[in-house]
C-alpha atoms as a PDB file:
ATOM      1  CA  UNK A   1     -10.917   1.015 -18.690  1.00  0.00           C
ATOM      2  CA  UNK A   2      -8.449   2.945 -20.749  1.00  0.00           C
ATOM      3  CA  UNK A   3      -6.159   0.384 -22.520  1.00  0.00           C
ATOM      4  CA  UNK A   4      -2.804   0.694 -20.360  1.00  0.00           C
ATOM      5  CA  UNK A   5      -4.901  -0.277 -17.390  1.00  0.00           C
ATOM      6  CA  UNK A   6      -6.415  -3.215 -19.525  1.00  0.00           C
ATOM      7  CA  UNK A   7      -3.470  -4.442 -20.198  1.00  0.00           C
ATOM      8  CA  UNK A   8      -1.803  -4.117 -16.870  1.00  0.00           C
ATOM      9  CA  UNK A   9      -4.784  -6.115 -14.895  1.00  0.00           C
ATOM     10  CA  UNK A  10      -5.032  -8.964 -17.821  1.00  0.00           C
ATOM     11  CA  UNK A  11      -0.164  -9.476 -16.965  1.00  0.00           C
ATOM     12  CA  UNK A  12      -0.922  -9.372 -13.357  1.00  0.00           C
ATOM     13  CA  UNK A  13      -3.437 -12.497 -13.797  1.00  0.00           C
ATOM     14  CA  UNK A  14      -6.716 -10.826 -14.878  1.00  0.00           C
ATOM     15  CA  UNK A  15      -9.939  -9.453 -13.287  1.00  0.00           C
ATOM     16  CA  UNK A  16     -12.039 -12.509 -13.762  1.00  0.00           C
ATOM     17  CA  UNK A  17      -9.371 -14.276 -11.948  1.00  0.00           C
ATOM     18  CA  UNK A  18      -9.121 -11.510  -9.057  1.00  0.00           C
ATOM     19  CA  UNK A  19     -12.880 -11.043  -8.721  1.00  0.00           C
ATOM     20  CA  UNK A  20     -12.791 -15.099  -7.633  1.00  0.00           C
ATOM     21  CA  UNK A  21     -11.457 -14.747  -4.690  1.00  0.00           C
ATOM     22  CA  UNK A  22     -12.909 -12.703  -1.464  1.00  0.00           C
ATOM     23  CA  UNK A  23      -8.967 -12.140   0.491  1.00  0.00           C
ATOM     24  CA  UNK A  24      -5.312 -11.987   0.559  1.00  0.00           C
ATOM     25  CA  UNK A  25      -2.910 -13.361   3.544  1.00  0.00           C
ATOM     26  CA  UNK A  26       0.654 -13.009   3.248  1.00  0.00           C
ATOM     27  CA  UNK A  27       3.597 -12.549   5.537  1.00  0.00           C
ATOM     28  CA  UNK A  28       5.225  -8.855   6.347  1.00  0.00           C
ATOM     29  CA  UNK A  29       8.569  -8.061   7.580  1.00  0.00           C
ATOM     30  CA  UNK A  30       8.948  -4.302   7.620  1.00  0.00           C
ATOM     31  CA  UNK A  31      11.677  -1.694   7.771  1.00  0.00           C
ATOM     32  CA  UNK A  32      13.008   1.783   7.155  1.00  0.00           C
ATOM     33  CA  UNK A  33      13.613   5.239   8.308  1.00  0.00           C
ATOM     34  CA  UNK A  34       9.879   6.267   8.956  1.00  0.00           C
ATOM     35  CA  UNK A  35       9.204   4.966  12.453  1.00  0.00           C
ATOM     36  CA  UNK A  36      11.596   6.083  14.127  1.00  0.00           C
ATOM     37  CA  UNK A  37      11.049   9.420  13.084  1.00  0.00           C
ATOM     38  CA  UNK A  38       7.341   8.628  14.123  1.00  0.00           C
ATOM     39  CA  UNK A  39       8.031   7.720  17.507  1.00  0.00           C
ATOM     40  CA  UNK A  40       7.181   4.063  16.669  1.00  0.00           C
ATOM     41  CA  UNK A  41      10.720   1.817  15.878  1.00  0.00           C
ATOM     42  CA  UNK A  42       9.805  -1.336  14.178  1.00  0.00           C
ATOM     43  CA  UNK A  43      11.202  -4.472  15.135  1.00  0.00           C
ATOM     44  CA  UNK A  44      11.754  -7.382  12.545  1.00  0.00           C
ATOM     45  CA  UNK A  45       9.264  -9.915  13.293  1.00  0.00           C
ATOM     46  CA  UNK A  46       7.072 -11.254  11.040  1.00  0.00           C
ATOM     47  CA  UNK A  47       3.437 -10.316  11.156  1.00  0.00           C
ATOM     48  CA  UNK A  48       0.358 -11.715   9.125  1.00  0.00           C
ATOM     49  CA  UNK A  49      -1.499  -9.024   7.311  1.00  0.00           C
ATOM     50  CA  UNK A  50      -4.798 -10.191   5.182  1.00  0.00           C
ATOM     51  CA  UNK A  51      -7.021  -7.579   3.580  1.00  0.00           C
ATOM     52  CA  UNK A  52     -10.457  -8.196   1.673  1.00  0.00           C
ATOM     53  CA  UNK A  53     -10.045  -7.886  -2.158  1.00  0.00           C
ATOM     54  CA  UNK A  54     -13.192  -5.509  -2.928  1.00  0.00           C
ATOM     55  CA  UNK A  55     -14.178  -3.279   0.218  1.00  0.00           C
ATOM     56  CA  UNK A  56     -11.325  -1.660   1.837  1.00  0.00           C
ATOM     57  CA  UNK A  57     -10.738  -3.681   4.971  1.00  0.00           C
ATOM     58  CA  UNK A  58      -7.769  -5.141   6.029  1.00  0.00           C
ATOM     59  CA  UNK A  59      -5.873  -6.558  10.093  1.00  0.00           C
ATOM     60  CA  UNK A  60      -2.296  -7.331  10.935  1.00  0.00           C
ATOM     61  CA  UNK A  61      -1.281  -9.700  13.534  1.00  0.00           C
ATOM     62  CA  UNK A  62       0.135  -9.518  15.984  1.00  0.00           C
ATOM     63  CA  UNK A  63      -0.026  -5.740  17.064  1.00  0.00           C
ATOM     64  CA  UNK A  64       1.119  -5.779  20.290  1.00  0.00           C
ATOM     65  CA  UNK A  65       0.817  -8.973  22.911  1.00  0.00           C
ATOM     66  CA  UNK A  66      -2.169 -11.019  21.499  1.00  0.00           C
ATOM     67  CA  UNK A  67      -3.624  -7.859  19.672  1.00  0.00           C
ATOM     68  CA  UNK A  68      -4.643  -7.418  15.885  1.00  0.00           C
ATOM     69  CA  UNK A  69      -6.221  -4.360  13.915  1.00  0.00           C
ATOM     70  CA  UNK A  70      -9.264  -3.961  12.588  1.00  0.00           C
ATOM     71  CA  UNK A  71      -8.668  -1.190   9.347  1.00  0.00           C
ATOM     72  CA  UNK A  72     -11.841   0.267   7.103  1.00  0.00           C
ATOM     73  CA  UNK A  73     -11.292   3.693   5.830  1.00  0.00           C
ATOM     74  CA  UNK A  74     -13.660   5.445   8.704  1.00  0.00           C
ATOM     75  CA  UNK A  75     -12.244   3.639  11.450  1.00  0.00           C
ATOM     76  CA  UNK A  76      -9.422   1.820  13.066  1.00  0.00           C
ATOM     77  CA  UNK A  77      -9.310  -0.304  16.048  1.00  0.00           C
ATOM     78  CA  UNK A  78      -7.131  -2.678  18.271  1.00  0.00           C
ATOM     79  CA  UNK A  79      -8.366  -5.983  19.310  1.00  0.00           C
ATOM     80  CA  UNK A  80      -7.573  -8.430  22.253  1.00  0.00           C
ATOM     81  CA  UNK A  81      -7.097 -12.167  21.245  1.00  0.00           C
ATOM     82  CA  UNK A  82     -10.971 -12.771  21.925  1.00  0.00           C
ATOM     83  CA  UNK A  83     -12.218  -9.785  20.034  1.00  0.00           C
ATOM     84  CA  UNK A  84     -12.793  -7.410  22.912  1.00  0.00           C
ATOM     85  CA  UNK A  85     -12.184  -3.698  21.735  1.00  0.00           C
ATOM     86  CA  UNK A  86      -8.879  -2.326  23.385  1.00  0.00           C
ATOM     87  CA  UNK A  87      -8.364   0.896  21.543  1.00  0.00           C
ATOM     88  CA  UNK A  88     -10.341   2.241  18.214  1.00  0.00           C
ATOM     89  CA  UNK A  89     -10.609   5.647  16.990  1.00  0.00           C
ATOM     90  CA  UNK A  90     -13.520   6.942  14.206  1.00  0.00           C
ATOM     91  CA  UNK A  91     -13.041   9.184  11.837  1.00  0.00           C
ATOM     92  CA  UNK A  92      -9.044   8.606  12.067  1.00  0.00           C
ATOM     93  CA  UNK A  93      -7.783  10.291   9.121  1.00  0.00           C
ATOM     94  CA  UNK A  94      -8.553  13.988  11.296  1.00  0.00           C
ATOM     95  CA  UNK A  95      -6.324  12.991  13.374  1.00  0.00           C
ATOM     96  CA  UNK A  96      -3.458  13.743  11.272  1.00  0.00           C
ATOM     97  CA  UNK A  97      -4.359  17.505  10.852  1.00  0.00           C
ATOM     98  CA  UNK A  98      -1.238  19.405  10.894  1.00  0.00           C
ATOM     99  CA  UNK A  99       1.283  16.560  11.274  1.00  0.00           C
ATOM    100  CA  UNK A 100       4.586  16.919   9.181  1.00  0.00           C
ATOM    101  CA  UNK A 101       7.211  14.026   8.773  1.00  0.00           C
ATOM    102  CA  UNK A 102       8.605  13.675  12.066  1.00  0.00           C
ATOM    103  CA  UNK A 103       4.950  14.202  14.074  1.00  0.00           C
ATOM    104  CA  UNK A 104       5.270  11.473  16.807  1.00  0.00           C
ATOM    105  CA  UNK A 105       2.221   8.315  16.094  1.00  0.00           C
ATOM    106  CA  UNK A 106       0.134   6.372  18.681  1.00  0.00           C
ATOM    107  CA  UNK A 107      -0.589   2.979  18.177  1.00  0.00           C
ATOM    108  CA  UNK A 108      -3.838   3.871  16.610  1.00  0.00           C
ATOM    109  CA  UNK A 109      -2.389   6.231  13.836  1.00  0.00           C
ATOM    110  CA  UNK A 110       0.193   3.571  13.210  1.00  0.00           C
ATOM    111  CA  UNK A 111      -2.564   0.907  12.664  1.00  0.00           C
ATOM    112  CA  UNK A 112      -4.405   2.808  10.324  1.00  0.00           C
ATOM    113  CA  UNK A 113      -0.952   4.047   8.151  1.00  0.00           C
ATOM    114  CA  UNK A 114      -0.244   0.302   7.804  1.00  0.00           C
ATOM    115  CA  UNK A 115      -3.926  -0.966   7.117  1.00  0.00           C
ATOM    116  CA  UNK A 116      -5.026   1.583   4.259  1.00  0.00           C
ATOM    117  CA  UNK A 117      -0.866   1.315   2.464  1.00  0.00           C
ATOM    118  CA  UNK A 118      -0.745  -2.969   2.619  1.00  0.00           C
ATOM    119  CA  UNK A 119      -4.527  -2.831   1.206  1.00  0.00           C
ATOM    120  CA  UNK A 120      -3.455  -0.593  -1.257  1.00  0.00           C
ATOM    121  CA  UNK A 121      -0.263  -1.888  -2.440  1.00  0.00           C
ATOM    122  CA  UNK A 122      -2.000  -5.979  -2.020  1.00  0.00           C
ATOM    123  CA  UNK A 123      -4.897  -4.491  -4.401  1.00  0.00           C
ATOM    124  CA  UNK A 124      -2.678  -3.156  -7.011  1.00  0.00           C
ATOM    125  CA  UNK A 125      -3.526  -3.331 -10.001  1.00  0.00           C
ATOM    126  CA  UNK A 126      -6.913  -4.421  -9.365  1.00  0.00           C
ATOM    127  CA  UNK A 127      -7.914  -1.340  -7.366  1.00  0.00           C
ATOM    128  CA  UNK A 128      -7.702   0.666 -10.014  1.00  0.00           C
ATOM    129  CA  UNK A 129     -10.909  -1.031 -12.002  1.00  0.00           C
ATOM    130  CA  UNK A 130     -13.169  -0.270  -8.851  1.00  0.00           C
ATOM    131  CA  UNK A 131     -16.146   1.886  -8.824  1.00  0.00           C
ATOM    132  CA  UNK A 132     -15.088   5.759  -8.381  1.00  0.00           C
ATOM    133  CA  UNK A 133     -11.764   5.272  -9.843  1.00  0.00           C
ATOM    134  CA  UNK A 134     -10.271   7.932 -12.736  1.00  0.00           C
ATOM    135  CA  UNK A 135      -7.248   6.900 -14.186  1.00  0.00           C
ATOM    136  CA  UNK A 136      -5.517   8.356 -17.281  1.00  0.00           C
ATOM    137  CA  UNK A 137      -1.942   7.400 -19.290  1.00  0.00           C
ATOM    138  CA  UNK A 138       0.984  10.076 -18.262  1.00  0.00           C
ATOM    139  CA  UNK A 139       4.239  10.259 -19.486  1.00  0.00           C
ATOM    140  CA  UNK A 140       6.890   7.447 -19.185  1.00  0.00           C
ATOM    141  CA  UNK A 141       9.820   6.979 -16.664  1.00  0.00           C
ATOM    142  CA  UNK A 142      12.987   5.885 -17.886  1.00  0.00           C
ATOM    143  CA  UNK A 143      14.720   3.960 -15.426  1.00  0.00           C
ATOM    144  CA  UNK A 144      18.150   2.831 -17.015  1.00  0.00           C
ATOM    145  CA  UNK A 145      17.890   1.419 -19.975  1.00  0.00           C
ATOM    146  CA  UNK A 146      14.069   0.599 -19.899  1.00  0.00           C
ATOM    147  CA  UNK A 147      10.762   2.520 -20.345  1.00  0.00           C
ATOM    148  CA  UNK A 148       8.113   2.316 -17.843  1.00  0.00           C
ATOM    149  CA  UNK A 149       4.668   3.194 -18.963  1.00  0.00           C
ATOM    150  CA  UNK A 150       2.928   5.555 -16.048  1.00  0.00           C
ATOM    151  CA  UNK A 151      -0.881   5.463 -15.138  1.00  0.00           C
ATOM    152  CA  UNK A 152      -2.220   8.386 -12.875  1.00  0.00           C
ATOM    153  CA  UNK A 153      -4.867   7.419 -11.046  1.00  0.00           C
ATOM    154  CA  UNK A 154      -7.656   9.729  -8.989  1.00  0.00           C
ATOM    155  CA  UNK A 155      -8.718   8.081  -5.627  1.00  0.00           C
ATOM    156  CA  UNK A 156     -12.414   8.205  -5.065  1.00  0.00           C
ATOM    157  CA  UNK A 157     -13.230  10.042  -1.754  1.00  0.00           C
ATOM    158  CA  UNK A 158     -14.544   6.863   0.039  1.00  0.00           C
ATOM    159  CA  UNK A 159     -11.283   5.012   0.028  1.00  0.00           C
ATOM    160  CA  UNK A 160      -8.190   5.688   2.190  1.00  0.00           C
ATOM    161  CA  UNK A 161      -4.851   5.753   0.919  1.00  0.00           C
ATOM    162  CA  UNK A 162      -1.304   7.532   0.935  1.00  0.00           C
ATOM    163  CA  UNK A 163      -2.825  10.618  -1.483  1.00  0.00           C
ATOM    164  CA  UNK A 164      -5.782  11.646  -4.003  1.00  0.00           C
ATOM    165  CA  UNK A 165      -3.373  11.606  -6.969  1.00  0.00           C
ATOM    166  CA  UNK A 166      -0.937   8.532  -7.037  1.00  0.00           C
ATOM    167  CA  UNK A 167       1.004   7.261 -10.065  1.00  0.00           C
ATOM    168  CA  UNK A 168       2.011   3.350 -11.376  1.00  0.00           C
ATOM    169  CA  UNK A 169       4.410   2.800 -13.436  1.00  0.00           C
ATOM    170  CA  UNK A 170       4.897  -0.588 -15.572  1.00  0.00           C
ATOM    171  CA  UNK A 171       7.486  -2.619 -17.627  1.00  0.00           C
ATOM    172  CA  UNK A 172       7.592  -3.824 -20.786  1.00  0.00           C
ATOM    173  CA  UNK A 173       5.703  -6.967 -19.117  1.00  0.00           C
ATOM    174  CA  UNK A 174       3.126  -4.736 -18.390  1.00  0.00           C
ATOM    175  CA  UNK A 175       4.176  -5.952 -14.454  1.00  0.00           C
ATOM    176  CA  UNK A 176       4.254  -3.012 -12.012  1.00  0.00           C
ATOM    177  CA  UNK A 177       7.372  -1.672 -10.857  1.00  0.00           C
ATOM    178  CA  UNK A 178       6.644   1.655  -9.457  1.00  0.00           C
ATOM    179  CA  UNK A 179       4.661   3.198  -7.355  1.00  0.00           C
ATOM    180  CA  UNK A 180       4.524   7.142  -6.631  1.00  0.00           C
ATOM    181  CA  UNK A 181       2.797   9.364  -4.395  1.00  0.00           C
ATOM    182  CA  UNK A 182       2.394  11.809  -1.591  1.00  0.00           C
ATOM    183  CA  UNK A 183       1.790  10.678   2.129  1.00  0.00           C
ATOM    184  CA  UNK A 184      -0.634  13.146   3.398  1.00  0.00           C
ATOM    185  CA  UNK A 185      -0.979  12.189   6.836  1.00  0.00           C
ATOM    186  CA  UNK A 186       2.934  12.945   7.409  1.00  0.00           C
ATOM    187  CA  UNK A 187       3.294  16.493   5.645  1.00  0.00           C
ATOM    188  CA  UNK A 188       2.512  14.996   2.698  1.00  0.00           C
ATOM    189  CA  UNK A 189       5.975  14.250   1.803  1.00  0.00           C
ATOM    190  CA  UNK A 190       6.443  12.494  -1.901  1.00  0.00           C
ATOM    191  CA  UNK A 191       7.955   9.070  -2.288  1.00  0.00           C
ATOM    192  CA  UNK A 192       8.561   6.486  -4.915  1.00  0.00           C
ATOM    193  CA  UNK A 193       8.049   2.794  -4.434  1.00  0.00           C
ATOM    194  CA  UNK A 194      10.346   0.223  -6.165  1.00  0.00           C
ATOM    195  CA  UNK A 195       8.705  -2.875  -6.424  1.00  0.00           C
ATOM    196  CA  UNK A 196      10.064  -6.199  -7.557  1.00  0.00           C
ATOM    197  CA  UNK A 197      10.545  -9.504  -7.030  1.00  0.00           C
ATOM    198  CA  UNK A 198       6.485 -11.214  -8.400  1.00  0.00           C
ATOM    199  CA  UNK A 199       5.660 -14.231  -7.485  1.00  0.00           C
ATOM    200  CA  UNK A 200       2.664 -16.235  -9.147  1.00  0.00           C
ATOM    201  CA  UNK A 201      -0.118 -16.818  -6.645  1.00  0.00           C
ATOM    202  CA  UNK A 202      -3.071 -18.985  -7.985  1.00  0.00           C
ATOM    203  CA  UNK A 203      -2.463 -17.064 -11.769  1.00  0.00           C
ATOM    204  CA  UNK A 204      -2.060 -13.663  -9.635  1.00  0.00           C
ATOM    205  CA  UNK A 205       1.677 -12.453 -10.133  1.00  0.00           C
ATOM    206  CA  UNK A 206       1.911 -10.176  -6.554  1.00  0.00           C
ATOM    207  CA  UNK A 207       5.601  -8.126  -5.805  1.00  0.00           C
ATOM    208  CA  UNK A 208       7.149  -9.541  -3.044  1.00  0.00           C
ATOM    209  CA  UNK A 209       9.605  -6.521  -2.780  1.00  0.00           C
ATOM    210  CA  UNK A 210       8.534  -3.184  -1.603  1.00  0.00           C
ATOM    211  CA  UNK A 211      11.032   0.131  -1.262  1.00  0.00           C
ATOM    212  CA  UNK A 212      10.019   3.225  -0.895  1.00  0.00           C
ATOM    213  CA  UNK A 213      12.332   6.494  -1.040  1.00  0.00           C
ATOM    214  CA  UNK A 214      12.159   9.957  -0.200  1.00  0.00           C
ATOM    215  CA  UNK A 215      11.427  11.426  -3.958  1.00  0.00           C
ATOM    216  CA  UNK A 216      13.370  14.486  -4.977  1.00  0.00           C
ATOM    217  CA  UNK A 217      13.387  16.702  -8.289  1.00  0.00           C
ATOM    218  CA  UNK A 218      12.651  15.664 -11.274  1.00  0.00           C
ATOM    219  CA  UNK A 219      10.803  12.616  -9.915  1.00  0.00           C
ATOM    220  CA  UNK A 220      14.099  10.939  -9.139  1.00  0.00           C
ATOM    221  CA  UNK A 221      14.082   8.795  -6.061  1.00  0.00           C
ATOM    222  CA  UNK A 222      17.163  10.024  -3.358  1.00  0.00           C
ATOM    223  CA  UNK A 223      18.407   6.170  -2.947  1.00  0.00           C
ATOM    224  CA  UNK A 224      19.964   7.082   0.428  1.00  0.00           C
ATOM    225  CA  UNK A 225      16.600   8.009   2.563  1.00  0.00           C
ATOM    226  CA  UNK A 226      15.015   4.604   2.767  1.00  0.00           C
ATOM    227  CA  UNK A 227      11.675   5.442   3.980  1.00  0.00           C
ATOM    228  CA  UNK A 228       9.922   1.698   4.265  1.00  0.00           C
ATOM    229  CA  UNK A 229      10.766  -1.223   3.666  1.00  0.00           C
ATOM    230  CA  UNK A 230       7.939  -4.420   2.761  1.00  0.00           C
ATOM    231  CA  UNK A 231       9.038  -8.077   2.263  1.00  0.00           C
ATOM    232  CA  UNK A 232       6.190 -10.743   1.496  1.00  0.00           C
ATOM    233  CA  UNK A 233       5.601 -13.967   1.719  1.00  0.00           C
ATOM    234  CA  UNK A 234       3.203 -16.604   2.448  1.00  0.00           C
ATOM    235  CA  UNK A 235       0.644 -15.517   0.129  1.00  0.00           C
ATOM    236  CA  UNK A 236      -2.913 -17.200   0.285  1.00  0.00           C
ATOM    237  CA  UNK A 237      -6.149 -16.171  -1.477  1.00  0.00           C
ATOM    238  CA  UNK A 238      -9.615 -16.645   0.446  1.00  0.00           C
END
C-alpha cells in the first residue's frame, strides 16, 4: 500500500482491527434531491442496512411492507419476510444503459443504487486495501483554511460502485472527509461527498454524516443541489 493509504487505514482504526470482524449494521435515514428526480421519493424512516466487510454484499430493511434486499455486484433481489424471492434481477448494472439523471428507477434499480453506495461508503477506507485495487496520491483540496490529502483509487472490475475512478480526500487526522466521483448508472453525473461527524465503533472511527452535491468546475461542490443525504447510527460489528 502506498503510504497515504497506510496511514489513512491505521487513523480509521487499522486493518488488523477491520479484518476481525465479518459485518457492519447501522441505522439509515436518507434524503435529497435524487429520488424524486428518479421517480422514487424517499420518506424519512429509518431503515437497517448491514453489509459484509470483505465480499461485496450488503440488505436494507425494510424495503417495502416486510421486504429486504439482497445486493452482490451481479445481482439484486427483493425478499418477503420468510425469504421467498419477490423480485430479483441478474446482471443489473445493464439495466442502466442509456439512463441520464432524471431516468425514472424501479424498485429493483433502486435496491441495487443503495446496496453497492452504503457498502462502499461503510467499507471506506478499508476497501481500498482489497485485492484488485490501484490507488495512487493526487493533488490536495483546499477546503477553507485546511489541506486535504486526495487518494485516487481504480475499482477492480468485479466490484460495483458509483464509478471506475473515484477520489478520497483526508484531513490532517488522516480521517476521511471527502468523497468524489461519477455516478454512472444516472448519466454519470459527478458529485462530491462531505463526510463528517466519526464516531468510534469497537476502535473503528465510521462518519456518521454523509452529503453529497452536484460537483461543478474546478471540483467545487454547487452547495445548493443536495443530491443525497445519509445519517447513521446504531453501528454494530458482526
Amino acid at each position: 500500500m502506498i503510504p497515504l493509504l497506510t496511514d489513512a487505514i491505521e487513523a480509521h482504526g487499522g486493518l488488523n482491527r477491520w479484518k476481525s470482524h465479518h459485518a457492519l449494521t447501522a441505522t439509515i435515514v436518507s434524503g435529497g434531491d435524487l429520488w424524486a428526480l428518479k421517480g422514487v421519493p424517499q420518506d424519512p424512516v429509518a431503515r437497517t442496512m448491514r453489509v459484509e466487510l470483505h465480499r461485496q454484499w450488503a440488505s436494507v430493511a425494510p424495503f417495502g411492507t416486510g421486504r429486504h434486499t439482497d445486493f452482490t455486484s451481479d445481482r439484486i433481489a427483493i425478499l418477503a419476510a420468510d425469504g421467498s424471492l419477490v423480485a430479483e434481477r441478474s446482471n443489473p448494472r445493464s439495466s442502466f444503459a442509456r439512463h441520464d439523471l432524471r431516468t425514472s428507477w424501479d424498485p429493483l434499480h433502486r435496491a441495487y443504487f443503495n446496496g453497492y453506495a452504503l457498502w462502499t461508503y461503510l467499507t471506506t477506507p478499508f476497501l481500498l486495501a482489497m485485492d484488485g485495487f490501484e490507488v495512487e496520491e493526487i493533488e490536495p483540496w483546499r477546503e477553507g483554511a485546511e489541506t486535504w490529502r486526495g487518494l485516487r483509487a481504480t475499482f477492480p472490475a468485479k466490484i460495483a460502485s458509483h464509478s471506475s475512478e473515484q477520489d478520497f480526500y483526508f484531513g490532517e487526522d488522516m480521517l476521511i472527509r471527502r468523497h468524489d466521483y461519477h455516478v454512472d448508472i444516472a448519466g454519470s453525473f459527478p458529485a462530491a461527498q462531505y463526510v463528517t461527524d466519526p464516531v468510534n465503533v469497537d476502535g473503528i472511527w465510521i462518519p456518521t454524516r454523509r452529503r453529497a452535491y452536484l460537483r461543478g468546475d474546478e471540483l467545487k461542490p454547487m452547495l445548493d443541489t443536495l443530491m443525497v443525504s445519509i445519517d447513521l447510527s446504531d453501528f454494530r460489528f458482526g
